[in-house]
Protein backbone atom coordinates (compact mmCIF):
# COMPACT_ATOMS: atom_id res chain seq x y z
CA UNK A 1 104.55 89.69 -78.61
CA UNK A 2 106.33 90.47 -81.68
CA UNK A 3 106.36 89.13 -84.94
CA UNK A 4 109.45 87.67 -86.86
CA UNK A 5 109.35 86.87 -90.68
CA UNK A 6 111.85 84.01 -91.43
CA UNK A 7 112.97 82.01 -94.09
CA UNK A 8 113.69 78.45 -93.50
CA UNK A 9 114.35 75.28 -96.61
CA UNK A 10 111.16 73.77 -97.55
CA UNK A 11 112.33 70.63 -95.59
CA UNK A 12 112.66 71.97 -92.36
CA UNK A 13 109.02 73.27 -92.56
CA UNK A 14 107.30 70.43 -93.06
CA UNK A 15 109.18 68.72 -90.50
CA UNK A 16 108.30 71.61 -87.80
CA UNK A 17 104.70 71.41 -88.81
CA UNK A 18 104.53 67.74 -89.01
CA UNK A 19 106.15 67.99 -85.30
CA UNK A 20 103.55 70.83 -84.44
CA UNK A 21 100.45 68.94 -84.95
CA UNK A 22 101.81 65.70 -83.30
CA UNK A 23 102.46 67.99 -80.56
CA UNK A 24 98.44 69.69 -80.84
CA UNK A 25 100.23 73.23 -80.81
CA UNK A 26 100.83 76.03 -83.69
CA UNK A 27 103.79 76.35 -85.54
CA UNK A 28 104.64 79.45 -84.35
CA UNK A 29 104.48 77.53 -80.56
CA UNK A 30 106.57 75.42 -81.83
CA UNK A 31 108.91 77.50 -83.29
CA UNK A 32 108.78 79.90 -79.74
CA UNK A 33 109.51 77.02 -77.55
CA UNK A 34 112.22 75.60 -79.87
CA UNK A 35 113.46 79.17 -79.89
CA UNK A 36 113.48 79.18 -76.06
CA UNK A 37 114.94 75.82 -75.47
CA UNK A 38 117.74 76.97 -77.86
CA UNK A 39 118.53 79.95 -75.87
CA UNK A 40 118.24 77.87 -72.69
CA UNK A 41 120.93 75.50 -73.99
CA UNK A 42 123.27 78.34 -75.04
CA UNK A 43 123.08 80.57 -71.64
CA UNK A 44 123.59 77.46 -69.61
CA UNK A 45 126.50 76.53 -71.72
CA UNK A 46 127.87 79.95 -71.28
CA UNK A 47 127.21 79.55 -67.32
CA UNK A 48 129.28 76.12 -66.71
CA UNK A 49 131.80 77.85 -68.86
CA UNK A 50 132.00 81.28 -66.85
CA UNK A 51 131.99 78.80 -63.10
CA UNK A 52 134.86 76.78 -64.51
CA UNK A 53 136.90 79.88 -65.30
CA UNK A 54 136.91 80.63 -61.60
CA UNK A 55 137.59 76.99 -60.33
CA UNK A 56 140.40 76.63 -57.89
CA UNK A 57 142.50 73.46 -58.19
CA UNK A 58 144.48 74.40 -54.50
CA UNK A 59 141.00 74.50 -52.99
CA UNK A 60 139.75 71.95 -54.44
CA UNK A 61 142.47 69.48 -53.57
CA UNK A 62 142.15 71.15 -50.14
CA UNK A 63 138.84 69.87 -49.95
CA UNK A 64 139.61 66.79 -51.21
CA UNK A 65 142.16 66.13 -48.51
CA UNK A 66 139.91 66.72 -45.80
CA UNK A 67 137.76 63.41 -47.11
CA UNK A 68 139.08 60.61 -44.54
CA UNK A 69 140.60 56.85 -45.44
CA UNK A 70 138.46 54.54 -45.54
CA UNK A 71 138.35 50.52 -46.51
CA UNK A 72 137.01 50.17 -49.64
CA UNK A 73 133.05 49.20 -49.77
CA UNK A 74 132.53 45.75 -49.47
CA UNK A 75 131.60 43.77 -53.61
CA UNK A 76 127.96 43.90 -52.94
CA UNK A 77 127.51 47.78 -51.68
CA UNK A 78 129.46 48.66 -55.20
CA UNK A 79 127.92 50.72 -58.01
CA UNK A 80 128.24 48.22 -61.01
């Protein structure tokens, strides 16, 4: 582990320790995981991002094409 001094408004640290002990874990848990969640949020971002750079639209529609005619579903078999 390493450790990381930061400086953060009065505000927001009550608020994470309030959170903290509702949550029965440290501040510096808290802190990590929000840390970690951040990051996850970010990279995942980044991923959709990098896939849609590399979409296709001819294969797609190629794809699409391939999807037979059909009657539409009968009223009751319909997502509302």
């Amino acid at each position: 582990m390493t450790s990381l001094t930061i400086q953060i408004p009065d505000s927001i640290r009550r608020h994470v320790e309030r959170l903290a002990a509702k949550d029965g874990i440290s501040v510096d848990q808290f802190l990590s995981t929000a840390a970690a969640e951040k990051l996850a949020a970010l990279e995942t971002v980044d991923y959709i991002a990098r896939r849609a750079s590399r979409a296709d639209n001819e294969a797609f529609e190629a794809v699409m094409r391939k999807i037979p005619n059909r009657e539409p579903a009968e009223e009751w078999d319909k997502t509302p």
